[in-house]
C-alpha atoms as a PDB file:
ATOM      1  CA  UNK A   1      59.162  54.826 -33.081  1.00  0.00           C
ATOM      2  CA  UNK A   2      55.710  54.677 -31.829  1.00  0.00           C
ATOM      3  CA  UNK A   3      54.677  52.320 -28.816  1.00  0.00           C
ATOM      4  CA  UNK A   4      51.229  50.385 -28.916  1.00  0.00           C
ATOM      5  CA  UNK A   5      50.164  49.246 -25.653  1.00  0.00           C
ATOM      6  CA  UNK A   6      47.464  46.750 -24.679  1.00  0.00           C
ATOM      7  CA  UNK A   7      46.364  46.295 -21.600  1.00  0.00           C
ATOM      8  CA  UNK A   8      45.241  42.712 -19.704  1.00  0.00           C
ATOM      9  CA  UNK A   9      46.267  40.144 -17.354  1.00  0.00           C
ATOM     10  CA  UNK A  10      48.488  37.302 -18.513  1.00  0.00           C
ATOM     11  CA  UNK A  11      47.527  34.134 -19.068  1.00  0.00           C
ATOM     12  CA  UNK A  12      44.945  31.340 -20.893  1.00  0.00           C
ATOM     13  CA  UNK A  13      42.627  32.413 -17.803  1.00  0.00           C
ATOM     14  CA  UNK A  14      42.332  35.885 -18.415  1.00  0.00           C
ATOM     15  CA  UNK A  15      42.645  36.154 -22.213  1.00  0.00           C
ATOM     16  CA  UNK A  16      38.468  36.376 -23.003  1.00  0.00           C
ATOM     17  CA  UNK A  17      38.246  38.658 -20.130  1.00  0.00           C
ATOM     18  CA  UNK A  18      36.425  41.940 -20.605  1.00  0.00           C
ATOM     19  CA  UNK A  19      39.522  43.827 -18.925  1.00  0.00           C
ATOM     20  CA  UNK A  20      41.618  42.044 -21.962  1.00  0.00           C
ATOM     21  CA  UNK A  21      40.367  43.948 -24.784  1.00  0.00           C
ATOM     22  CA  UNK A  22      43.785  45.904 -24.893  1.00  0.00           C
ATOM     23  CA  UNK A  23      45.738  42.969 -25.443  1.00  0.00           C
ATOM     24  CA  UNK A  24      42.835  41.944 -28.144  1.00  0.00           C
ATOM     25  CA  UNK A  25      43.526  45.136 -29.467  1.00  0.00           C
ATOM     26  CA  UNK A  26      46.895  44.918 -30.315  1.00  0.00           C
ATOM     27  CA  UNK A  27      47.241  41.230 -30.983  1.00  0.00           C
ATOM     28  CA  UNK A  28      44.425  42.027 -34.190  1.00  0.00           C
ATOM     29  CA  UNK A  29      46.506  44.788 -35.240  1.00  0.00           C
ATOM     30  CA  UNK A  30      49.694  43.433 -35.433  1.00  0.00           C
ATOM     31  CA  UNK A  31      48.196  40.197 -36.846  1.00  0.00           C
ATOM     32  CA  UNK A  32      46.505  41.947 -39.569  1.00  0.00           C
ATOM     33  CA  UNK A  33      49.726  44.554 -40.370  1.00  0.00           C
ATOM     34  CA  UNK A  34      52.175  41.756 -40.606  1.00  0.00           C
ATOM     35  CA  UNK A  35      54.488  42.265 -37.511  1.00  0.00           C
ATOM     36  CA  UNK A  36      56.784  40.242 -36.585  1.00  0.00           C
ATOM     37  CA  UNK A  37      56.338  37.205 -33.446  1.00  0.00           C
ATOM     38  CA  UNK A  38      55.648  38.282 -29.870  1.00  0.00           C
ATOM     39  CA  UNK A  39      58.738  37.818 -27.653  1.00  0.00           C
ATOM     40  CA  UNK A  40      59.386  38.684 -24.511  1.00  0.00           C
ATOM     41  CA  UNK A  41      61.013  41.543 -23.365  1.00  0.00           C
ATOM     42  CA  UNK A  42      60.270  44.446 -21.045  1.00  0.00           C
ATOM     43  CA  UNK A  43      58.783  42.391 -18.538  1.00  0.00           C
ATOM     44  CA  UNK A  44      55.910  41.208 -20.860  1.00  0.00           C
ATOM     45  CA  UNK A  45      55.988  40.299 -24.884  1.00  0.00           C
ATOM     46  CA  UNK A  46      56.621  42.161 -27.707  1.00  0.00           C
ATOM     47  CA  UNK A  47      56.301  42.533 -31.765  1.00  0.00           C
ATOM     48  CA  UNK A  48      57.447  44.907 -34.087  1.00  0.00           C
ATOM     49  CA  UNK A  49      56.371  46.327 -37.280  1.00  0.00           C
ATOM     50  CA  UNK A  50      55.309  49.069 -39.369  1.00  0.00           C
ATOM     51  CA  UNK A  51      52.272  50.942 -39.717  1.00  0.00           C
ATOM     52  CA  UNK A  52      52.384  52.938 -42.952  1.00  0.00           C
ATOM     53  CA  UNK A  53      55.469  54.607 -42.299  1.00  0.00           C
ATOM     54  CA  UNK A  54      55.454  54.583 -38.461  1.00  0.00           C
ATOM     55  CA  UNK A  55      57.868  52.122 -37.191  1.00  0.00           C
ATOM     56  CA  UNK A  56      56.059  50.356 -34.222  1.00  0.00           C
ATOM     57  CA  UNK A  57      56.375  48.385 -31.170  1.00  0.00           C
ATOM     58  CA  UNK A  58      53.577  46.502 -29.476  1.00  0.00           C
ATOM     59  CA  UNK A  59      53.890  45.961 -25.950  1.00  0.00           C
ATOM     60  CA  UNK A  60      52.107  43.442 -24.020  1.00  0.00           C
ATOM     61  CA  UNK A  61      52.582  44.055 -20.539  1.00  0.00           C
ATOM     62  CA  UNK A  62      53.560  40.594 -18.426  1.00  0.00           C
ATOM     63  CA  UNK A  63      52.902  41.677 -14.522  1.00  0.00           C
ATOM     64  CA  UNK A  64      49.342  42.052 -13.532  1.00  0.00           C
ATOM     65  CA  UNK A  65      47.197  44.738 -14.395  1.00  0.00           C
ATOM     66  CA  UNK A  66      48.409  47.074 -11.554  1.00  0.00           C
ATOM     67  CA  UNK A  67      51.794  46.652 -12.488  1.00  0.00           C
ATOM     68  CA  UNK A  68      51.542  47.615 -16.238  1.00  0.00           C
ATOM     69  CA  UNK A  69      53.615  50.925 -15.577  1.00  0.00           C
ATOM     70  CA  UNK A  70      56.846  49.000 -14.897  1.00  0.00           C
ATOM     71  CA  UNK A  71      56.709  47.212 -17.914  1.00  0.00           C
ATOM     72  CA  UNK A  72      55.605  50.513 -20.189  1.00  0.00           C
ATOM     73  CA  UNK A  73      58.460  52.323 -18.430  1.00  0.00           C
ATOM     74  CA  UNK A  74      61.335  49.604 -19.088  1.00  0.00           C
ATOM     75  CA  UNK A  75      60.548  49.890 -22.825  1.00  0.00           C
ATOM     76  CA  UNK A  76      60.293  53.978 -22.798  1.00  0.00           C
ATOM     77  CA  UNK A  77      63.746  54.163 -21.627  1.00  0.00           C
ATOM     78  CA  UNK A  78      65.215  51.374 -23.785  1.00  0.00           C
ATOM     79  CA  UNK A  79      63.491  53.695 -26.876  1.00  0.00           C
ATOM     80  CA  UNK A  80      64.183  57.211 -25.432  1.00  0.00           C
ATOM     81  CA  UNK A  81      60.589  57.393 -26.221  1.00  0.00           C
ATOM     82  CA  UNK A  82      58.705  60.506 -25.408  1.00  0.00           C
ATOM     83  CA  UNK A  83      55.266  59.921 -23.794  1.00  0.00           C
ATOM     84  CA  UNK A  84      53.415  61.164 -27.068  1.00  0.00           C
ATOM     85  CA  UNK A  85      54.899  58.345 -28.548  1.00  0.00           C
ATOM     86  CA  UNK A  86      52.844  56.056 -26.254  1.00  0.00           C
ATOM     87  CA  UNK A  87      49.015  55.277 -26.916  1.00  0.00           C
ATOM     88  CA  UNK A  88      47.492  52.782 -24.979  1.00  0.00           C
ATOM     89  CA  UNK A  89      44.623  50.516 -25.394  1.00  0.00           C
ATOM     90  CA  UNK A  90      41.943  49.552 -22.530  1.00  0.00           C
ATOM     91  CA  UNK A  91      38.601  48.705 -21.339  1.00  0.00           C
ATOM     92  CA  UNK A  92      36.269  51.564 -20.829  1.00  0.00           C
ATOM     93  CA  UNK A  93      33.037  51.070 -18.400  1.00  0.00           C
ATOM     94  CA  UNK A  94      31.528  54.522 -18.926  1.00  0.00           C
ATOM     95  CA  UNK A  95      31.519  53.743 -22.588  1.00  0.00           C
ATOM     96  CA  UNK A  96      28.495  51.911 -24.194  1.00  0.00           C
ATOM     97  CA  UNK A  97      29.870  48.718 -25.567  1.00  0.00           C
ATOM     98  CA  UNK A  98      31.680  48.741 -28.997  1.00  0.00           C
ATOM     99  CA  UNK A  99      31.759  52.611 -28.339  1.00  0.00           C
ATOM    100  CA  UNK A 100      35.932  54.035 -29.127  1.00  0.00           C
ATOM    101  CA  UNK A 101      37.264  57.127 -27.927  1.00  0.00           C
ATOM    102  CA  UNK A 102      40.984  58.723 -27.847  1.00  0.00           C
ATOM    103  CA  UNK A 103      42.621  61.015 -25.145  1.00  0.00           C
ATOM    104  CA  UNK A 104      45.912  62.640 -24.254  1.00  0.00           C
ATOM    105  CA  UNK A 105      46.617  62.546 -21.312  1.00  0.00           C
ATOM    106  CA  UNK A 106      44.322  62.831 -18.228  1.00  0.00           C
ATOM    107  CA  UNK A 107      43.362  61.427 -15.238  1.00  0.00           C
ATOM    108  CA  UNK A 108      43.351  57.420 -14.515  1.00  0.00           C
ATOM    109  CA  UNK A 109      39.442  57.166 -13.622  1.00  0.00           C
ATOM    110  CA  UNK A 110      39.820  54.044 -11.846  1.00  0.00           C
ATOM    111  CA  UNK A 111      41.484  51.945 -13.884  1.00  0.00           C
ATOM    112  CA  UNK A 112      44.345  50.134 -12.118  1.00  0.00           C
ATOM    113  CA  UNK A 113      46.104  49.813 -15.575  1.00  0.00           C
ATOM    114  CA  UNK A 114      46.069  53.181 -16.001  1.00  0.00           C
ATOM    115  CA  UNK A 115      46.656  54.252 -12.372  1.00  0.00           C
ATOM    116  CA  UNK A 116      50.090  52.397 -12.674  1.00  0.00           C
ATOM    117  CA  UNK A 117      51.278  53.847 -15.533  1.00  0.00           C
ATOM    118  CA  UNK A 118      50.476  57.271 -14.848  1.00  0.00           C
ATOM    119  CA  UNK A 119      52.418  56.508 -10.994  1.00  0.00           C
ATOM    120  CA  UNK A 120      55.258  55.893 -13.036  1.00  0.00           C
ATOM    121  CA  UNK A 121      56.056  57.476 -16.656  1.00  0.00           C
ATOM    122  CA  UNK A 122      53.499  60.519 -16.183  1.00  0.00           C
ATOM    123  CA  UNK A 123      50.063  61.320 -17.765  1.00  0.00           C
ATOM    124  CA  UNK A 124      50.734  62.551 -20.753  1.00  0.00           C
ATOM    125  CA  UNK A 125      50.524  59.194 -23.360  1.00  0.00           C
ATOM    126  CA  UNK A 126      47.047  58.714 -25.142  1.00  0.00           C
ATOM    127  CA  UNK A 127      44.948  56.087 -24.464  1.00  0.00           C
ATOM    128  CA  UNK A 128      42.506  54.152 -27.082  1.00  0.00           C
ATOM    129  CA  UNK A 129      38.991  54.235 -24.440  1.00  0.00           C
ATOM    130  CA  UNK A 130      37.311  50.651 -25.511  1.00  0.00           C
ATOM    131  CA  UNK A 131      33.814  50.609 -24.285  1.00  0.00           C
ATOM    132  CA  UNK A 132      32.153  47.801 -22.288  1.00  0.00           C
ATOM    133  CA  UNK A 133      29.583  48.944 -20.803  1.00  0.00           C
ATOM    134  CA  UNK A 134      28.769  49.095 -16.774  1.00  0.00           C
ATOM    135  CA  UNK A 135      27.332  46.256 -14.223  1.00  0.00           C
ATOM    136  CA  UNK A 136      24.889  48.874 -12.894  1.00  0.00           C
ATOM    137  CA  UNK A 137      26.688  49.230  -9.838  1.00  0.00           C
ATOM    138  CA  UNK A 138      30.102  49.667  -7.960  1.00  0.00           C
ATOM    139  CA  UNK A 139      30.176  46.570  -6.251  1.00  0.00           C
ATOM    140  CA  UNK A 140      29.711  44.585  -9.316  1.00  0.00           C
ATOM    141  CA  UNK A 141      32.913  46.035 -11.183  1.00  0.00           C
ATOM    142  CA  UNK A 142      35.732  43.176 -10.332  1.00  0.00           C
ATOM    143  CA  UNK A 143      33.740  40.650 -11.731  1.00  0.00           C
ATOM    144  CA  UNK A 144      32.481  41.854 -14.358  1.00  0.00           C
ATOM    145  CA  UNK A 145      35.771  43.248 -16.139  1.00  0.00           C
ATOM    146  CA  UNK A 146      37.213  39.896 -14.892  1.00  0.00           C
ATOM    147  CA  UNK A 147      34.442  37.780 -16.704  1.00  0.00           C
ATOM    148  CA  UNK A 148      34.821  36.720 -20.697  1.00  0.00           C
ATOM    149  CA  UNK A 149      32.534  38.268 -23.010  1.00  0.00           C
ATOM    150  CA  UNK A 150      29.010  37.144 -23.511  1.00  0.00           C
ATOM    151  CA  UNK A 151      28.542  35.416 -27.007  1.00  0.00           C
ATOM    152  CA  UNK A 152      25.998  38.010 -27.827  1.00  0.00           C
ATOM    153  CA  UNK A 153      28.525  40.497 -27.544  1.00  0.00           C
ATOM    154  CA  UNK A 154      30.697  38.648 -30.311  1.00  0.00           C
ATOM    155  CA  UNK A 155      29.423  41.027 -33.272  1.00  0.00           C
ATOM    156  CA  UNK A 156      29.969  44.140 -32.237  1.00  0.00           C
ATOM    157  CA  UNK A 157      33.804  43.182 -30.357  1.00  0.00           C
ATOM    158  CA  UNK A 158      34.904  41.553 -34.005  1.00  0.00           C
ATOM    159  CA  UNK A 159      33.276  44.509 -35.496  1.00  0.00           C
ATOM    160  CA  UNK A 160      35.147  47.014 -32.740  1.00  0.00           C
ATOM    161  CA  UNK A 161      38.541  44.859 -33.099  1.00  0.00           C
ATOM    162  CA  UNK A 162      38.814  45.277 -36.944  1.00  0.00           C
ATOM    163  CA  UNK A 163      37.967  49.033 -36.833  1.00  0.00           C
ATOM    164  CA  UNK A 164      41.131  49.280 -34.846  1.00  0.00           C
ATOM    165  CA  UNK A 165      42.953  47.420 -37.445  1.00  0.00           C
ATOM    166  CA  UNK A 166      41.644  49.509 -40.537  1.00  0.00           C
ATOM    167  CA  UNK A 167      42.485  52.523 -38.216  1.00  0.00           C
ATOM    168  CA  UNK A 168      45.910  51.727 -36.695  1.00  0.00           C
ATOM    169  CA  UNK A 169      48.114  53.569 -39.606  1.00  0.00           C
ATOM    170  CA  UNK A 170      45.725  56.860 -39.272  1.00  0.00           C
ATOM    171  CA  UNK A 171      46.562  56.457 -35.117  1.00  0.00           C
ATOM    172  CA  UNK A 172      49.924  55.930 -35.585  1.00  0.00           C
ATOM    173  CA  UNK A 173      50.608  58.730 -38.200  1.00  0.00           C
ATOM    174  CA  UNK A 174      48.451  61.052 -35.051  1.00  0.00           C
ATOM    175  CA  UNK A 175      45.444  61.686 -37.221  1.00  0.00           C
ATOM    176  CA  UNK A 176      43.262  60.587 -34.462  1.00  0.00           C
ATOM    177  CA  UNK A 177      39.765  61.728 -37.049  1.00  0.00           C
ATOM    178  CA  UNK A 178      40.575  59.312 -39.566  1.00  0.00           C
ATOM    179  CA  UNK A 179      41.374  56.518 -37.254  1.00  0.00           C
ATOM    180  CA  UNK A 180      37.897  57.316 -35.179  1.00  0.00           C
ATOM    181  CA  UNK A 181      35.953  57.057 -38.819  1.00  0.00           C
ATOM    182  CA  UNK A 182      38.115  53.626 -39.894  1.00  0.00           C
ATOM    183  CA  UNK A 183      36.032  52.405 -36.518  1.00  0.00           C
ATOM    184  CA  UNK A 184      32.814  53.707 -37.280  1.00  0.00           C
ATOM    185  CA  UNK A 185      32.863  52.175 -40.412  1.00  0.00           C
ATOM    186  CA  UNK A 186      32.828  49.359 -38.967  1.00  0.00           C
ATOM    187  CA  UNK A 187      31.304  49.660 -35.986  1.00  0.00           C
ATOM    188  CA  UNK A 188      28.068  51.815 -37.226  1.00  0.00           C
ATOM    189  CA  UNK A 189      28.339  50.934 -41.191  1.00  0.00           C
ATOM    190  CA  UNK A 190      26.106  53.916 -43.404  1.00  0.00           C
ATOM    191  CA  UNK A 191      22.995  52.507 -44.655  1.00  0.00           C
ATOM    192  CA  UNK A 192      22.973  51.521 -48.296  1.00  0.00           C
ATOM    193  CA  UNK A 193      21.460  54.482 -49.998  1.00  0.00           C
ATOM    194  CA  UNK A 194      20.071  53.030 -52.426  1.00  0.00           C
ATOM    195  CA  UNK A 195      17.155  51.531 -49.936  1.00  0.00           C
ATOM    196  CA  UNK A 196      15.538  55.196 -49.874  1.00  0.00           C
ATOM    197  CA  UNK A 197      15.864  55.592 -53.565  1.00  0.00           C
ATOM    198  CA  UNK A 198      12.441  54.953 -55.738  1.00  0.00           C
ATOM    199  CA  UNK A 199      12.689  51.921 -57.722  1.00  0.00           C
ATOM    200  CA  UNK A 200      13.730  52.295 -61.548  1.00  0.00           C
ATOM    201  CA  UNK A 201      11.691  52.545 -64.044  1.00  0.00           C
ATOM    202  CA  UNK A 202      12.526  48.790 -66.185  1.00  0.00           C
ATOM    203  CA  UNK A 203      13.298  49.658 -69.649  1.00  0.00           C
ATOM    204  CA  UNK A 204      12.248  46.850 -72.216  1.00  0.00           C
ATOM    205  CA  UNK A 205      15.350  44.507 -73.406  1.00  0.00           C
ATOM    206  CA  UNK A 206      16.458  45.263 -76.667  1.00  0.00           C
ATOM    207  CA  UNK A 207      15.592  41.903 -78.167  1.00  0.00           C
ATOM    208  CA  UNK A 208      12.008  42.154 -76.434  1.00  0.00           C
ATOM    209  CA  UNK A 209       8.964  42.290 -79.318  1.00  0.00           C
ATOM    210  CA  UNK A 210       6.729  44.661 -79.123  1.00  0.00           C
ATOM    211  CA  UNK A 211       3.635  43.527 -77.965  1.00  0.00           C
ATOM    212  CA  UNK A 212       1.158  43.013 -80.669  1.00  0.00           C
ATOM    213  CA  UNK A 213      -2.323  45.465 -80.815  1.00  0.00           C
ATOM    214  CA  UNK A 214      -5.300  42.856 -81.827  1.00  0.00           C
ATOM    215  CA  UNK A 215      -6.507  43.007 -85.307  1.00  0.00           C
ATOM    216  CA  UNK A 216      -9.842  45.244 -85.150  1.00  0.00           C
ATOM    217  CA  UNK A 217     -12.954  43.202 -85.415  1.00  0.00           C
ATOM    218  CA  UNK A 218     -14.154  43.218 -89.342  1.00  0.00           C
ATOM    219  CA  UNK A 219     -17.746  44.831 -90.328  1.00  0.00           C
ATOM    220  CA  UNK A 220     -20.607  42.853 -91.096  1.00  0.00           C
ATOM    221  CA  UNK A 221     -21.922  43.220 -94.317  1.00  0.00           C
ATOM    222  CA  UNK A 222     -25.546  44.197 -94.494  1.00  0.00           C
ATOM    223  CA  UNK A 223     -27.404  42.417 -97.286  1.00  0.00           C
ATOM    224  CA  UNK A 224     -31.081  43.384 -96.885  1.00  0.00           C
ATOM    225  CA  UNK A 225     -32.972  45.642 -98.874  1.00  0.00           C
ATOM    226  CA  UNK A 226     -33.948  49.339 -98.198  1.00  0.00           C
ATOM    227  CA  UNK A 227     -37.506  48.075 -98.006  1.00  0.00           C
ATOM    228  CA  UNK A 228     -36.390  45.011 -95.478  1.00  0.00           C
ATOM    229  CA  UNK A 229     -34.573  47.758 -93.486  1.00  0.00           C
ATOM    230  CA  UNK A 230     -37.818  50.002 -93.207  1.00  0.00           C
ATOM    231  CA  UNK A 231     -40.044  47.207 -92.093  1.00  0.00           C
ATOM    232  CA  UNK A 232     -37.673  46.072 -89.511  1.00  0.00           C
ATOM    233  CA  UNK A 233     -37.388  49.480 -87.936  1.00  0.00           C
ATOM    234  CA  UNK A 234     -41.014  49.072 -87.131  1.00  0.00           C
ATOM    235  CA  UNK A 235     -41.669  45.636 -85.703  1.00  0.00           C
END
């Protein structure tokens, strides 16, 4: 079994937080893969389901964010799950937004999510990076990962949020390269190549007529007499 973990704060008041895009995370992919409801268990909620065939259990931590780790931990050991078996999703600030990137293992950089988890399972699960960008400055951090999402950055999060869905079987199955270009796809689609190809030649339909040549113009007869001819020449 494989363990998906989103991180967030519970509750109405946190859900369009910027430090809630793990939960968003998960909730998209087990909405689009067909899991089953979330219930609670492990000190937060939980749904199962498969992802191609990777049997999986989302995990939706219910203490705070600095408590995550207890409620990662309590569903570990119910499993006997090994910490490869854990990825986890969260908010990124050193990552442009929309920008995805996978680790294993590592340090906690700050995040209190992370710290927690790491205090108390170890460092050795892999985490799904979800950029959002940086304030500008240190001071600014709380409330800005505490703050919803601006409507203008609607597109590329819906873009970002499906990627992980078209990706989660390719992360589950550990083929972290073909989960990375499900995202891109979405996030960065390729430009249609046939902009930068010259324009086809239009070949005539095959009940068009052929366009008709005019008739050419008929000679006029000449009716005067060599002598008439000679004078003329001359006037």
């Amino acid at each position: 079994m494989k363990l998906l973990v989103g991180l967030g704060n519970p509750g109405a008041k946190y859900a369009g937080n910027r430090h809630n895009i793990g939960f968003m995370a998960v909730d998209r992919i087990t909405a689009d893969h067909g899991f089953g409801p979330w219930k609670p268990a492990f000190k937060g909620e939980v749904a199962e389901g498969r992802l191609g065939d990777e049997k999986v259990l989302a995990l939706k931590p219910g203490t705070f964010m600095n408590l995550s780790g207890q409620s990662v931990q309590a569903a570990m050991a119910f499993y006997k799950l090994a910490l490869t078996d854990i990825t986890v999703f969260h908010d990124e600030l050193d990552l442009a937004p929309g920008k995805c990137r996978i680790k294993q293992g590592g340090g906690h950089a700050g995040h209190n999510g992370l710290r927690s988890i790491s205090s108390t399972v170890g460092e050795g699960y892999g985490r799904v990076r979800l950029g959002i960008g940086h304030p500008g400055h240190k001071d600014a951090v709380a409330a800005y990962v505490l703050h919803d999402f601006a409507k203008a950055d609607q597109d590329w999060l819906e873009d970002l949020l499906r990627g992980l869905s078209d990706g989660a079987a390719h992360l589950a199955a550990g083929d972290g390269p073909k989960f990375l270009n499900a995202v891109a796809l979405r996030v960065a689609p390729p430009r249609s190549s046939d902009k930068a190809r010259p324009e086809a030649k239009r070949e005539p339909k095959s009940d068009a007529q052929p366009e008709a040549k005019p008739a050419p113009a008929a000679e006029e007869t000449d009716s005067r007499s060599p002598m008439q001819k000679l004078l003329d020449r001359f006037r």
